[in-house]
PDB file of N, CA and C in Angstrom:
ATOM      1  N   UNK A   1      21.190 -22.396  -7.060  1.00  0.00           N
ATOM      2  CA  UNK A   1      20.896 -21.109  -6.507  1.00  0.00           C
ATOM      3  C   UNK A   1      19.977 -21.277  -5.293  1.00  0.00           C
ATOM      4  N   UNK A   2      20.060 -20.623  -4.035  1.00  0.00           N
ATOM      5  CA  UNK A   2      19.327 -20.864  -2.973  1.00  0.00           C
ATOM      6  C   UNK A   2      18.438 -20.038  -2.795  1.00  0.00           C
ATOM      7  N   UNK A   3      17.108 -20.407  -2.460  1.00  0.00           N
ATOM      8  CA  UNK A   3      15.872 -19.320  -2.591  1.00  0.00           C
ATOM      9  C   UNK A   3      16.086 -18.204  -1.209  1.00  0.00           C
ATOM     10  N   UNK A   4      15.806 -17.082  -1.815  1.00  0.00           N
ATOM     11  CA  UNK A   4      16.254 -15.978  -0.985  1.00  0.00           C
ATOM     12  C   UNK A   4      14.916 -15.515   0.061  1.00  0.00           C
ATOM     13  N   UNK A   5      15.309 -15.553   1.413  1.00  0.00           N
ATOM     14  CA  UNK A   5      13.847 -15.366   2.411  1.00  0.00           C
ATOM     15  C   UNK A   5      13.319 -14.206   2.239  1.00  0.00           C
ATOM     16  N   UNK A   6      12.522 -14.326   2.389  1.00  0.00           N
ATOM     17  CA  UNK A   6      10.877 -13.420   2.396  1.00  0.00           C
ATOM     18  C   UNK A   6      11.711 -12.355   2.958  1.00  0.00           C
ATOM     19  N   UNK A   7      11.265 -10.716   2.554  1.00  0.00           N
ATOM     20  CA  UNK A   7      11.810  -9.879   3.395  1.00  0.00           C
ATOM     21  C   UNK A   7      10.472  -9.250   3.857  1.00  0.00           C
ATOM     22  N   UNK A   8      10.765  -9.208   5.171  1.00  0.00           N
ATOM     23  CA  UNK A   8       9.115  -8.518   5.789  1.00  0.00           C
ATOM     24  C   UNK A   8       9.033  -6.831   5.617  1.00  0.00           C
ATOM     25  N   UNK A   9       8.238  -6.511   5.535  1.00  0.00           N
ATOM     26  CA  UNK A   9       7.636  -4.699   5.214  1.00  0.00           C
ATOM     27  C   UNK A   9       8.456  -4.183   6.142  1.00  0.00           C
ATOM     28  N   UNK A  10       9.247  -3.041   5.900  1.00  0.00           N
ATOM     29  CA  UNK A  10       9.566  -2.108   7.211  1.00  0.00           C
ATOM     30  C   UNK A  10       9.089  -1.829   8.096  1.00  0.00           C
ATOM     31  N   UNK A  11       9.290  -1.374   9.202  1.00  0.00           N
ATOM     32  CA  UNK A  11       8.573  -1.339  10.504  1.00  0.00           C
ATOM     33  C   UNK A  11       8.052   0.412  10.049  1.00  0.00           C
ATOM     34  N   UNK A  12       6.650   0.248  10.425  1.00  0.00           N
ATOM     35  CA  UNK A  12       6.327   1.864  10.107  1.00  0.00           C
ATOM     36  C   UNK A  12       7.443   2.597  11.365  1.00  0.00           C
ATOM     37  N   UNK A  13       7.844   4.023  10.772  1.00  0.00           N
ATOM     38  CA  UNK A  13       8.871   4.750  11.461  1.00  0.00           C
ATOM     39  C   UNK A  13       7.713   5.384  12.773  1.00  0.00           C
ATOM     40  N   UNK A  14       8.488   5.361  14.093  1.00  0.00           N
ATOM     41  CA  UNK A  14       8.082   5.670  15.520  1.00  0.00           C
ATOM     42  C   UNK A  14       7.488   7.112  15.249  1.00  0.00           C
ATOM     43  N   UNK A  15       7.863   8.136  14.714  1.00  0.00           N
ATOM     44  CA  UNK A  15       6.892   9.588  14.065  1.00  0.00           C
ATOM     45  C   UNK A  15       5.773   8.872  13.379  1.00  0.00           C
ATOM     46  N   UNK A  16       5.511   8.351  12.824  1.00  0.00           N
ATOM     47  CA  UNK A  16       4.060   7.950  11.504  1.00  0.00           C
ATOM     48  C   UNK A  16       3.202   6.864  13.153  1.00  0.00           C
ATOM     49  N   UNK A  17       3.740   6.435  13.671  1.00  0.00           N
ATOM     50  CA  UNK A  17       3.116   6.026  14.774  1.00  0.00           C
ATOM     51  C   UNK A  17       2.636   6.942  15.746  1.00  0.00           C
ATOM     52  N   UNK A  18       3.091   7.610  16.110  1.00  0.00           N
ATOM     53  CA  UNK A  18       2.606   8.870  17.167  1.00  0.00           C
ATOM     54  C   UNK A  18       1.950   9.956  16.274  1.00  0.00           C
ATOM     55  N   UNK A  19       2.070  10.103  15.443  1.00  0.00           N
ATOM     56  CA  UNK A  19       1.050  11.339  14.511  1.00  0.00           C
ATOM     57  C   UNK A  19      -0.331  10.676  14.604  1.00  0.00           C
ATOM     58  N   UNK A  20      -0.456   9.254  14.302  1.00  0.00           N
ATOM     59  CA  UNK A  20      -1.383   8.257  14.084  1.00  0.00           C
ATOM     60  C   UNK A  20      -1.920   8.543  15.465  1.00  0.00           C
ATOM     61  N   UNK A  21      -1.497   7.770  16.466  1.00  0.00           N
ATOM     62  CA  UNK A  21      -2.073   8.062  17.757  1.00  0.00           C
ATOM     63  C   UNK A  21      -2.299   9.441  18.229  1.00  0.00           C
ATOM     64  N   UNK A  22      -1.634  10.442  17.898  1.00  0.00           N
ATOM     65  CA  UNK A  22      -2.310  11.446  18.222  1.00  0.00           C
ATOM     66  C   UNK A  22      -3.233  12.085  18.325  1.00  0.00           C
ATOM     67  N   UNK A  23      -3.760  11.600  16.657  1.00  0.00           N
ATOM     68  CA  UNK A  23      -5.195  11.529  16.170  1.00  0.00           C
ATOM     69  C   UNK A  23      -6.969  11.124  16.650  1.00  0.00           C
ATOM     70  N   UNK A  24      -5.817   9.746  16.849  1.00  0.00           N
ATOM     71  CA  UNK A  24      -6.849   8.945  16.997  1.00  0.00           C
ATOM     72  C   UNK A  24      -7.487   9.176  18.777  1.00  0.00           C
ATOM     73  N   UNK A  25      -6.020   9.734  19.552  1.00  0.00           N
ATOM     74  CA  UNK A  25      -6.520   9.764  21.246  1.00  0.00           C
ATOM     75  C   UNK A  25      -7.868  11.113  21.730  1.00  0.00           C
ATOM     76  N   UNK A  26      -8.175  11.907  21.050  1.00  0.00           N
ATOM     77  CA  UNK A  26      -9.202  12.434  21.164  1.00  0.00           C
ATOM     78  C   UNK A  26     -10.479  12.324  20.951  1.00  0.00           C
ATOM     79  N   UNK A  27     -10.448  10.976  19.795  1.00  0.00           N
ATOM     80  CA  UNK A  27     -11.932  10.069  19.664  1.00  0.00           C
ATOM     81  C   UNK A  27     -11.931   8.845  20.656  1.00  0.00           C
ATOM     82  N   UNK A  28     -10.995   8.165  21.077  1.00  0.00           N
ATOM     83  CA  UNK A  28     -11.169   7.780  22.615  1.00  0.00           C
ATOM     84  C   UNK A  28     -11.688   8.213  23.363  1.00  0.00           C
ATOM     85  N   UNK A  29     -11.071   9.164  24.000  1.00  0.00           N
ATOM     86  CA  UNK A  29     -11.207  10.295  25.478  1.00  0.00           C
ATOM     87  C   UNK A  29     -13.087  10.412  25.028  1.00  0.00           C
ATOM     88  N   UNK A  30     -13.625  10.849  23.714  1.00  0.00           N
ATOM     89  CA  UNK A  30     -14.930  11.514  23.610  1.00  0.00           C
ATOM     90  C   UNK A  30     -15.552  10.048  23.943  1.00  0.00           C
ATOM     91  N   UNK A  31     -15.427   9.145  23.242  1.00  0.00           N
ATOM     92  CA  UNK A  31     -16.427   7.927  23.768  1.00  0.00           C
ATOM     93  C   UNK A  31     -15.988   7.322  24.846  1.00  0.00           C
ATOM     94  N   UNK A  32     -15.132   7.231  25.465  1.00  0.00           N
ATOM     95  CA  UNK A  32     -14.521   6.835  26.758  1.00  0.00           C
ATOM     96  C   UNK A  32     -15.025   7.305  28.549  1.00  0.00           C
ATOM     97  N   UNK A  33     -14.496   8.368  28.625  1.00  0.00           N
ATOM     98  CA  UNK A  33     -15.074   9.445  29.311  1.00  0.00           C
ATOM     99  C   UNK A  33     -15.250  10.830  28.840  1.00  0.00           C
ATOM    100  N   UNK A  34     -16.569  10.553  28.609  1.00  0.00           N
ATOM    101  CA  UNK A  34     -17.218  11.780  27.891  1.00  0.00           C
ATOM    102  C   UNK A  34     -18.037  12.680  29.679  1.00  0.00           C
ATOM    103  N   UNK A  35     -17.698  14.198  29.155  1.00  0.00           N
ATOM    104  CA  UNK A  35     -17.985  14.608  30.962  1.00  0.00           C
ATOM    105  C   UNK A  35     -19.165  15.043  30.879  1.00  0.00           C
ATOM    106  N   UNK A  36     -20.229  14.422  30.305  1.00  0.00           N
ATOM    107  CA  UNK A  36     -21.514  14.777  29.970  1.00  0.00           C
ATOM    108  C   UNK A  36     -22.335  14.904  31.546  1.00  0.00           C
ATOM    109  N   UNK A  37     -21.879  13.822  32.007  1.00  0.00           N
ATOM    110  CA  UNK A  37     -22.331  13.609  33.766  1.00  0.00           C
ATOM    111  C   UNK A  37     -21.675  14.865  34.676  1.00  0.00           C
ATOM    112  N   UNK A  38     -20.891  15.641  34.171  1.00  0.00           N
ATOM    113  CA  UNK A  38     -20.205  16.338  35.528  1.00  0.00           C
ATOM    114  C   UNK A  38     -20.749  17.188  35.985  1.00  0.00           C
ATOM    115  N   UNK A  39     -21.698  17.820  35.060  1.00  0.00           N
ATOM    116  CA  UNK A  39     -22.430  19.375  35.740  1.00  0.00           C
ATOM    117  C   UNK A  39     -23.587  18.686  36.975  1.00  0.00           C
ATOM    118  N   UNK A  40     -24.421  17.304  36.335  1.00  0.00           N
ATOM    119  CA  UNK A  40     -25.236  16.605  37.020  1.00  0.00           C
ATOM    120  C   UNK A  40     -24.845  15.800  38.025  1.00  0.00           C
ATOM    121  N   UNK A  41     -24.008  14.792  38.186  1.00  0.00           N
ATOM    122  CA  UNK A  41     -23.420  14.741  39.261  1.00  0.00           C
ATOM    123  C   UNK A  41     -24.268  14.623  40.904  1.00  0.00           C
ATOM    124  N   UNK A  42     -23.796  15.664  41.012  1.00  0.00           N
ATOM    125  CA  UNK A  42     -23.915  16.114  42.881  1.00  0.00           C
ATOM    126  C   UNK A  42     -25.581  16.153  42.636  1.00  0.00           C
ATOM    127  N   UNK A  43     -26.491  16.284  41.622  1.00  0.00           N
ATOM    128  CA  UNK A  43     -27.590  16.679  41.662  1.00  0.00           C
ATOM    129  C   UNK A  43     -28.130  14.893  41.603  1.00  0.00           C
ATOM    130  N   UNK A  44     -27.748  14.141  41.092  1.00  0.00           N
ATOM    131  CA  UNK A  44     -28.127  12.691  41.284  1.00  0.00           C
ATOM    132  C   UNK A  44     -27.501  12.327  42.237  1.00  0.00           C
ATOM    133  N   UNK A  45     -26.538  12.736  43.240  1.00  0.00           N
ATOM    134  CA  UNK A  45     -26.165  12.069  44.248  1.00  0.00           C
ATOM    135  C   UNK A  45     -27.117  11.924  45.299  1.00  0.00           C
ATOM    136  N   UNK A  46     -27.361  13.724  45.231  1.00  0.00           N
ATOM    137  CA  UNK A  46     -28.323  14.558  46.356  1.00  0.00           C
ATOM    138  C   UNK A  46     -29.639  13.817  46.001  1.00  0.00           C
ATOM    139  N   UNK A  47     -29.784  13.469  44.869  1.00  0.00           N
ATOM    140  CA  UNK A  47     -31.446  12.616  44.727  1.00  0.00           C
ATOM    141  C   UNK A  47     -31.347  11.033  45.126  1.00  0.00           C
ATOM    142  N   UNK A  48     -30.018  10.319  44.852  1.00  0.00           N
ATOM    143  CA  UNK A  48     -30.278   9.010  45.746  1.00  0.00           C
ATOM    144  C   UNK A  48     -29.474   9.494  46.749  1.00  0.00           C
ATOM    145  N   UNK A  49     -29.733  10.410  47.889  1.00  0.00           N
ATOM    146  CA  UNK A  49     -29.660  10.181  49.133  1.00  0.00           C
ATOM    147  C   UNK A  49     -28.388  10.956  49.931  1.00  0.00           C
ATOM    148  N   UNK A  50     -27.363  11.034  49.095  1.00  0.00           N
ATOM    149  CA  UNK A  50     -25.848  11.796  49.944  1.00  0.00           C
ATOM    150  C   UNK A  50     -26.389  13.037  50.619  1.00  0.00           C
ATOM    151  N   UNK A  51     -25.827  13.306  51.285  1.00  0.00           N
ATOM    152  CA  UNK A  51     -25.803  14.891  51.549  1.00  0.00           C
ATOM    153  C   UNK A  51     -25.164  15.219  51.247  1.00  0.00           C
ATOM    154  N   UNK A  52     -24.502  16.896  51.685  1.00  0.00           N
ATOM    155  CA  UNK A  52     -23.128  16.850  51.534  1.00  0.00           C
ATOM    156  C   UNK A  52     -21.953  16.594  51.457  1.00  0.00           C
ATOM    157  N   UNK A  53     -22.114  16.303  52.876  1.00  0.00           N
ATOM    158  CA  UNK A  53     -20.809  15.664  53.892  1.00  0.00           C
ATOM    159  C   UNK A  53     -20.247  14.200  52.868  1.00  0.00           C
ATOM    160  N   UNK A  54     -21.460  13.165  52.468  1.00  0.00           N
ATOM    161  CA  UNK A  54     -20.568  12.016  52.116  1.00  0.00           C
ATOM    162  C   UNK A  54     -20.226  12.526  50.601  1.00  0.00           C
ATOM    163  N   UNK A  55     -20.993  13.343  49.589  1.00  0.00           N
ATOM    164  CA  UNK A  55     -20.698  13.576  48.933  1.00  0.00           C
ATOM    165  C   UNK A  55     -19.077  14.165  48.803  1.00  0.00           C
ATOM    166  N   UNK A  56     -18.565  15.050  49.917  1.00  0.00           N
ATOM    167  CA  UNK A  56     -17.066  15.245  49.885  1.00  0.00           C
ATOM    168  C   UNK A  56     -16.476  14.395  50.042  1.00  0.00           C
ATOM    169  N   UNK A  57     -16.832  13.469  51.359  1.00  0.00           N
ATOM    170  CA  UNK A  57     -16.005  12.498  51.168  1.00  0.00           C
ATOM    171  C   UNK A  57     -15.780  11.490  49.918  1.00  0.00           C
ATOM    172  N   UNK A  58     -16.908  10.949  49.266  1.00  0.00           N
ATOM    173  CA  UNK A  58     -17.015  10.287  47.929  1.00  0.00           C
ATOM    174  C   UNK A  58     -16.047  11.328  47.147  1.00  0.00           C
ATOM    175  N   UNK A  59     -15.753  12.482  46.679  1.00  0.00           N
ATOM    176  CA  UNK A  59     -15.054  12.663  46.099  1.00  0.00           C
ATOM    177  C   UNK A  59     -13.464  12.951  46.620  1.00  0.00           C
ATOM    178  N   UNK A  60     -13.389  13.036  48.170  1.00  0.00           N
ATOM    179  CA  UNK A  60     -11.809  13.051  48.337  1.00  0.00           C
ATOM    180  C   UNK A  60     -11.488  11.590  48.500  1.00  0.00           C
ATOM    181  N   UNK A  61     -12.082  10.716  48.708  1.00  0.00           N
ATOM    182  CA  UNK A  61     -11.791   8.866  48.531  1.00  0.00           C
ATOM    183  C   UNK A  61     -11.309   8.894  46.947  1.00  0.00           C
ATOM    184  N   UNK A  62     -11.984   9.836  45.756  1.00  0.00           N
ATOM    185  CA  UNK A  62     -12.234   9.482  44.711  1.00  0.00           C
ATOM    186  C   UNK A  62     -10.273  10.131  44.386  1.00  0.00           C
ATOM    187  N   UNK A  63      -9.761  11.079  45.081  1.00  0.00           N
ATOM    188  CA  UNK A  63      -8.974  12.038  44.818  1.00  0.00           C
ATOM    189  C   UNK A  63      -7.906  11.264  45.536  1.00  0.00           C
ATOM    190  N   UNK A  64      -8.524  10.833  46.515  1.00  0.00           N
ATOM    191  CA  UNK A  64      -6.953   9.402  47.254  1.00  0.00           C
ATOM    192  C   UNK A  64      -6.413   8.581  46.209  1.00  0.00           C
ATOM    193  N   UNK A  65      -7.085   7.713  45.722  1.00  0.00           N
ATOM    194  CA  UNK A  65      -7.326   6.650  45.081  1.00  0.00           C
ATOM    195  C   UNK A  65      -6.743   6.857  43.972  1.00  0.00           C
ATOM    196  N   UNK A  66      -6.891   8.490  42.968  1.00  0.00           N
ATOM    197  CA  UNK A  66      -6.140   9.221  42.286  1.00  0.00           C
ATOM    198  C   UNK A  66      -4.968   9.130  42.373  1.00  0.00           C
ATOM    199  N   UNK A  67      -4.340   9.883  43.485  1.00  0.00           N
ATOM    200  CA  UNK A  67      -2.991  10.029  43.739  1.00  0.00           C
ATOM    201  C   UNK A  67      -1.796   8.374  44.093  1.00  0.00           C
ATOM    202  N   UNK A  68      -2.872   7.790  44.710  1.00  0.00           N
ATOM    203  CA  UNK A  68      -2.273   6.217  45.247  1.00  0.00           C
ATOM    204  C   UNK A  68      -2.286   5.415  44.347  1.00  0.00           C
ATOM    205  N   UNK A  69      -3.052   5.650  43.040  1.00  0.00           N
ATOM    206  CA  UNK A  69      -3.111   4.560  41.945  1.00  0.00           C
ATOM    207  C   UNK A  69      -2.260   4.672  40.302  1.00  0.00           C
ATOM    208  N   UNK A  70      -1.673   6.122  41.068  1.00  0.00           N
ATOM    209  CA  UNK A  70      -1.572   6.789  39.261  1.00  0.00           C
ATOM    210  C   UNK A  70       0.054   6.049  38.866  1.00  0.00           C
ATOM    211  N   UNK A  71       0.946   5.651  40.423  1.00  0.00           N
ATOM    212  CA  UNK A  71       1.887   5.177  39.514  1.00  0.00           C
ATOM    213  C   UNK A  71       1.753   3.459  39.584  1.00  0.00           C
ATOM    214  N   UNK A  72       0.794   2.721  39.951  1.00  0.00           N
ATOM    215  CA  UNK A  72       0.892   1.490  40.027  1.00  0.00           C
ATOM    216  C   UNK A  72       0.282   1.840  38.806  1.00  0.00           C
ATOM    217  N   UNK A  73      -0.661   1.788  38.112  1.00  0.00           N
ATOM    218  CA  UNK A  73      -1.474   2.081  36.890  1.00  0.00           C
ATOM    219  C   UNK A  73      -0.854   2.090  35.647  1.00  0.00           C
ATOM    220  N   UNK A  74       0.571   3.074  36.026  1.00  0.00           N
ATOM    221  CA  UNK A  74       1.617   3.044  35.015  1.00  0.00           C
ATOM    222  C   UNK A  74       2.139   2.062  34.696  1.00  0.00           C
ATOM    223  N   UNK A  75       2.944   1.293  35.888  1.00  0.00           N
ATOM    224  CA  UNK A  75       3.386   0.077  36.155  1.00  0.00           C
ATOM    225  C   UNK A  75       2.765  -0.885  34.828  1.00  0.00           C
ATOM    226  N   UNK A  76       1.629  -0.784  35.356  1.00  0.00           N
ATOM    227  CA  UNK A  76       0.539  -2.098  34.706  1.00  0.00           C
ATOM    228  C   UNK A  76       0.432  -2.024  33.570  1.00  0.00           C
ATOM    229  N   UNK A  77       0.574  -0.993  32.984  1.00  0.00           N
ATOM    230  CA  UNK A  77       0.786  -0.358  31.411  1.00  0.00           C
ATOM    231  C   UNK A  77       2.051  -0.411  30.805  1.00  0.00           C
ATOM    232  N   UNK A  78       3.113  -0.643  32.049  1.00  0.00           N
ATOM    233  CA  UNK A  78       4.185  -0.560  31.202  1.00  0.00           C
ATOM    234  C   UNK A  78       4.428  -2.159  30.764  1.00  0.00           C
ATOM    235  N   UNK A  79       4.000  -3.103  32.062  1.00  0.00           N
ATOM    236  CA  UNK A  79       4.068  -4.318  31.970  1.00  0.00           C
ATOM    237  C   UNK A  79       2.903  -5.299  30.829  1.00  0.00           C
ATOM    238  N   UNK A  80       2.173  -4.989  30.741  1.00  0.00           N
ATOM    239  CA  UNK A  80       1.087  -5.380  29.841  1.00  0.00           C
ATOM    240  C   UNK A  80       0.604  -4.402  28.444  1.00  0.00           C
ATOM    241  N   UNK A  81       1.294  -3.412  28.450  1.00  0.00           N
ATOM    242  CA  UNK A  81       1.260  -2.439  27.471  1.00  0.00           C
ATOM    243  C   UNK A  81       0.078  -1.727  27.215  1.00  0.00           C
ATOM    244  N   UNK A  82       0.433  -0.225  26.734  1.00  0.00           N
ATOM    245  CA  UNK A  82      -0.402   0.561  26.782  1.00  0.00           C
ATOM    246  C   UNK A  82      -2.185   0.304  25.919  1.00  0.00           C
ATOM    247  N   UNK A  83      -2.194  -0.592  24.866  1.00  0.00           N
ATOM    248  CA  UNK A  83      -3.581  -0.803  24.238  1.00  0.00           C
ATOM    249  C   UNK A  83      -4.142  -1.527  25.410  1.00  0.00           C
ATOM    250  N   UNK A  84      -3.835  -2.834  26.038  1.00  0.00           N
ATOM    251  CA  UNK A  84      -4.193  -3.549  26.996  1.00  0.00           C
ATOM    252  C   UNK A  84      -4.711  -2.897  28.275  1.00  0.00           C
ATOM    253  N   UNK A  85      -3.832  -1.812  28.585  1.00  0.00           N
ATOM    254  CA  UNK A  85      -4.252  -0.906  29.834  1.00  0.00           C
ATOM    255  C   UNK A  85      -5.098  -0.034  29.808  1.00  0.00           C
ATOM    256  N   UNK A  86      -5.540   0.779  28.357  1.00  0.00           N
ATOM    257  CA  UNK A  86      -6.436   1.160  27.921  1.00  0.00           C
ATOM    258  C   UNK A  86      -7.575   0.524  27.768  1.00  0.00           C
ATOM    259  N   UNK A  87      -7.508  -0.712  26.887  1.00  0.00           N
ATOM    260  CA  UNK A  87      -8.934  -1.252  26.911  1.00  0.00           C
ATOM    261  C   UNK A  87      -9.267  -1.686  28.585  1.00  0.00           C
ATOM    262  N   UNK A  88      -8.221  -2.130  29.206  1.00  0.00           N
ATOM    263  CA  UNK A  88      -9.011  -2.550  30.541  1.00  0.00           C
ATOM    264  C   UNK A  88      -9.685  -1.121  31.124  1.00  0.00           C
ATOM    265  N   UNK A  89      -9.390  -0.345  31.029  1.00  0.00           N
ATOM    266  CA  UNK A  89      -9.579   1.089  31.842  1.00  0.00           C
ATOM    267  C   UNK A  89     -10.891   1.441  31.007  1.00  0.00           C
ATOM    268  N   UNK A  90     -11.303   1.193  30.257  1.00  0.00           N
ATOM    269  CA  UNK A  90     -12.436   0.906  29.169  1.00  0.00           C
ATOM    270  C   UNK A  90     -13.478   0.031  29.901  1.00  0.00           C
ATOM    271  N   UNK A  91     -13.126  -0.949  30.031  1.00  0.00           N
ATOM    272  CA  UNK A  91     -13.898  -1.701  30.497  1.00  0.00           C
ATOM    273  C   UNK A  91     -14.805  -1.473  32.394  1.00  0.00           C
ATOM    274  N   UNK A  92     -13.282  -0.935  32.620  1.00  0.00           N
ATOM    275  CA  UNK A  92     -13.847  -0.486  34.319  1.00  0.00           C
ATOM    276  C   UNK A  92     -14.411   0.406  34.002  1.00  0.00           C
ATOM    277  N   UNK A  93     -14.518   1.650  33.366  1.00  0.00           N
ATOM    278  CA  UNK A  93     -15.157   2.822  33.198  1.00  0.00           C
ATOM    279  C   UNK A  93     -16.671   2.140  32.989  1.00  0.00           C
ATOM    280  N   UNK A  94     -16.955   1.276  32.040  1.00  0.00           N
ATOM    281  CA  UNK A  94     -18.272   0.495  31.494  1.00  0.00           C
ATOM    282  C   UNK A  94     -18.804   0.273  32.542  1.00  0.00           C
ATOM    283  N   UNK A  95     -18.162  -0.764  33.166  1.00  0.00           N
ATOM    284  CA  UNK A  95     -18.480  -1.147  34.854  1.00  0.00           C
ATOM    285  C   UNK A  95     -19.280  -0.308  35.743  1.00  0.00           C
ATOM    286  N   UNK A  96     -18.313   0.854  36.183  1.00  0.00           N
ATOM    287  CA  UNK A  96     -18.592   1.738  37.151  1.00  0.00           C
ATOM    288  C   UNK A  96     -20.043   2.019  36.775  1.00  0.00           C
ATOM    289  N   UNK A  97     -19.957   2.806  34.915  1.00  0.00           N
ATOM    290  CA  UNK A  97     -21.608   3.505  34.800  1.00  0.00           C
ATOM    291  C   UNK A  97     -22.487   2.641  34.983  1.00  0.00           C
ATOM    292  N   UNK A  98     -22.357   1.083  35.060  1.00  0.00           N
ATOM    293  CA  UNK A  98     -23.010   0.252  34.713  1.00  0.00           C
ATOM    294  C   UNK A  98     -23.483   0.037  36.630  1.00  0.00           C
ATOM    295  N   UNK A  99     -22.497   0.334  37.510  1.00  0.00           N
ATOM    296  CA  UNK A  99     -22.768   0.076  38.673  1.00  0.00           C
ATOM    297  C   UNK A  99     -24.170   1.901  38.857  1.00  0.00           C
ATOM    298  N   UNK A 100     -23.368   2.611  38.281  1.00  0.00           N
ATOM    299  CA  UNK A 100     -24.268   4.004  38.679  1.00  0.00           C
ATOM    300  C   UNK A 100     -25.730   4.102  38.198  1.00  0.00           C
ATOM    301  N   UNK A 101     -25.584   3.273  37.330  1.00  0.00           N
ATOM    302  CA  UNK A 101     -27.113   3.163  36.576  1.00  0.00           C
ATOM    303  C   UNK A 101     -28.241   2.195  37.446  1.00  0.00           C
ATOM    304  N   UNK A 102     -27.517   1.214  37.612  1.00  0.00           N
ATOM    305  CA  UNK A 102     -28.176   0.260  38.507  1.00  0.00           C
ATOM    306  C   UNK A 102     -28.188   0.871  40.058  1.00  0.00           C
ATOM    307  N   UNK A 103     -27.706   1.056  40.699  1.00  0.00           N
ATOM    308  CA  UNK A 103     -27.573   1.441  42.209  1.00  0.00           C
ATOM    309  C   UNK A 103     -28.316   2.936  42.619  1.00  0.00           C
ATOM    310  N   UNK A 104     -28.548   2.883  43.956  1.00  0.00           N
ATOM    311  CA  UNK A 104     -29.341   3.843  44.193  1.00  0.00           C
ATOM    312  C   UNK A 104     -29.121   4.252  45.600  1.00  0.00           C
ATOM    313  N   UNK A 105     -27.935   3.861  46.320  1.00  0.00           N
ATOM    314  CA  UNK A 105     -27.535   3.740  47.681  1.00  0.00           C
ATOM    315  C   UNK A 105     -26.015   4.392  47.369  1.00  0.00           C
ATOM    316  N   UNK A 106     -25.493   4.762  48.652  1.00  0.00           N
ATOM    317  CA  UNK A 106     -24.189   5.632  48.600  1.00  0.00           C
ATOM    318  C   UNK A 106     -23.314   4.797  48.400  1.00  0.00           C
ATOM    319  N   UNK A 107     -23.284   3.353  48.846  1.00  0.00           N
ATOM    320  CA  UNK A 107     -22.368   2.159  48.114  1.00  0.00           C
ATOM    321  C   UNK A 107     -22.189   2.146  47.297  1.00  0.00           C
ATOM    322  N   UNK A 108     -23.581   2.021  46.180  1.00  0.00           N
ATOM    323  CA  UNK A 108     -23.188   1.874  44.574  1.00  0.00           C
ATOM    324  C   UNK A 108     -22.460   3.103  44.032  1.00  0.00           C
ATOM    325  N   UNK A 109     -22.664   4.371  44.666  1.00  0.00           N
ATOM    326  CA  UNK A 109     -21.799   5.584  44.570  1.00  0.00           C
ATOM    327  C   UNK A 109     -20.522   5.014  44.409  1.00  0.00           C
ATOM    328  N   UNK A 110     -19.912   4.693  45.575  1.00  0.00           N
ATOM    329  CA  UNK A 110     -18.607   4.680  45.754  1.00  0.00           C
ATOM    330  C   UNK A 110     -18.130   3.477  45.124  1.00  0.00           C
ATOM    331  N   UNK A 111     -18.654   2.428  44.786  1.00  0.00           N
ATOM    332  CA  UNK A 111     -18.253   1.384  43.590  1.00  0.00           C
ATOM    333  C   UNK A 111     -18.082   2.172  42.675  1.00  0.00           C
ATOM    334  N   UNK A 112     -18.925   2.468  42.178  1.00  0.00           N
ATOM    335  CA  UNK A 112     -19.062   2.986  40.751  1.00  0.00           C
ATOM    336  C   UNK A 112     -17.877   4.019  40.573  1.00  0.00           C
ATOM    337  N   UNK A 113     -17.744   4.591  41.545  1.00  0.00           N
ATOM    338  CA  UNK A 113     -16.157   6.130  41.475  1.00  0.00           C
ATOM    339  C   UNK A 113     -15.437   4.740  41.790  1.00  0.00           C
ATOM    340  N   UNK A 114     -15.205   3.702  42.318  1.00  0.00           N
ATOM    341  CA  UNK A 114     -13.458   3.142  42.659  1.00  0.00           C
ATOM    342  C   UNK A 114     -13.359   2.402  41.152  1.00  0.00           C
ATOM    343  N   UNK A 115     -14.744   1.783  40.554  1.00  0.00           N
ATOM    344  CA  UNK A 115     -14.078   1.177  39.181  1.00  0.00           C
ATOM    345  C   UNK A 115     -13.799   2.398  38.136  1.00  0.00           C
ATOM    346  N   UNK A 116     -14.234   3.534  38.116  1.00  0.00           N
ATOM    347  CA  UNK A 116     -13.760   4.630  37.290  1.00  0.00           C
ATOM    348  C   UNK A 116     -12.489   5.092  37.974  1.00  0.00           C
ATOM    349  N   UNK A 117     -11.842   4.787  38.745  1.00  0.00           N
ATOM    350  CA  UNK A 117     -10.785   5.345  39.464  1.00  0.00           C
ATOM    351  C   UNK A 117      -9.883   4.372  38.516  1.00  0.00           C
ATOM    352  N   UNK A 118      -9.726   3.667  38.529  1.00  0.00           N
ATOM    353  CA  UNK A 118      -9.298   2.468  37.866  1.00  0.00           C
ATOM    354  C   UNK A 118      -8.817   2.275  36.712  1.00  0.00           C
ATOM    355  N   UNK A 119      -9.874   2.927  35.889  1.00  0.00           N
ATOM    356  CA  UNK A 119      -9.745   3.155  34.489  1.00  0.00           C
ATOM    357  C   UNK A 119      -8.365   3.900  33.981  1.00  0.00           C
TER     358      UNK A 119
END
């Protein structure tokens, strides 16, 4: 009699996978980018130094960069897959605050928005 191979577990069904993630993508988004910074913002910009003027521009660079990155981004997600593209976008987000915390010049501004652009 020939020993019969291992049969592996079913693949959980593609619904029990997306209910799962559904779940779970709103405790991301909260520790991820949480918009705790948005009301403050323009008020720490205006204190290290922007005025107005670069302040618009810092955010229409921020709104280019948006539009020019959103389908390479995909790309990169489709090619390296979506957990991978997430955690990297994780990691730039880390970055950026990590550049905003440290910096105090309109440079570190605009670092800090191109690695959150990124994310």
């Amino acid at each position: 009699m020939a020993a019969q191979p291992a049969t592996e577990p079913a693949p959980e069904p593609a619904s029990a996978r997306l209910a799962s993630n559904l779940r779970r993508y709103p405790a991301y988004q909260a520790f991820v980018m949480p918009p705790f910074f948005v009301p403050v913002i323009v008020l720490f910009w205006n204190e290290n130094g922007l005025d107005s003027l670069d302040i618009y521009l810092l955010q229409s660079l921020f709104a280019l960069a948006v539009v020019l990155l959103e389908i390479p981004t995909g790309l990169l997600a489709d090619r390296v897959g979506r957990r991978a593209s997430l955690l990297a976008g994780s990691a730039m987000l880390v970055l950026g605050q990590a550049v905003y915390a440290s910096g105090t010049r309109s440079a570190c501004s605009c670092a800090a928005r191109s690695c959150s652009r990124w994310a």
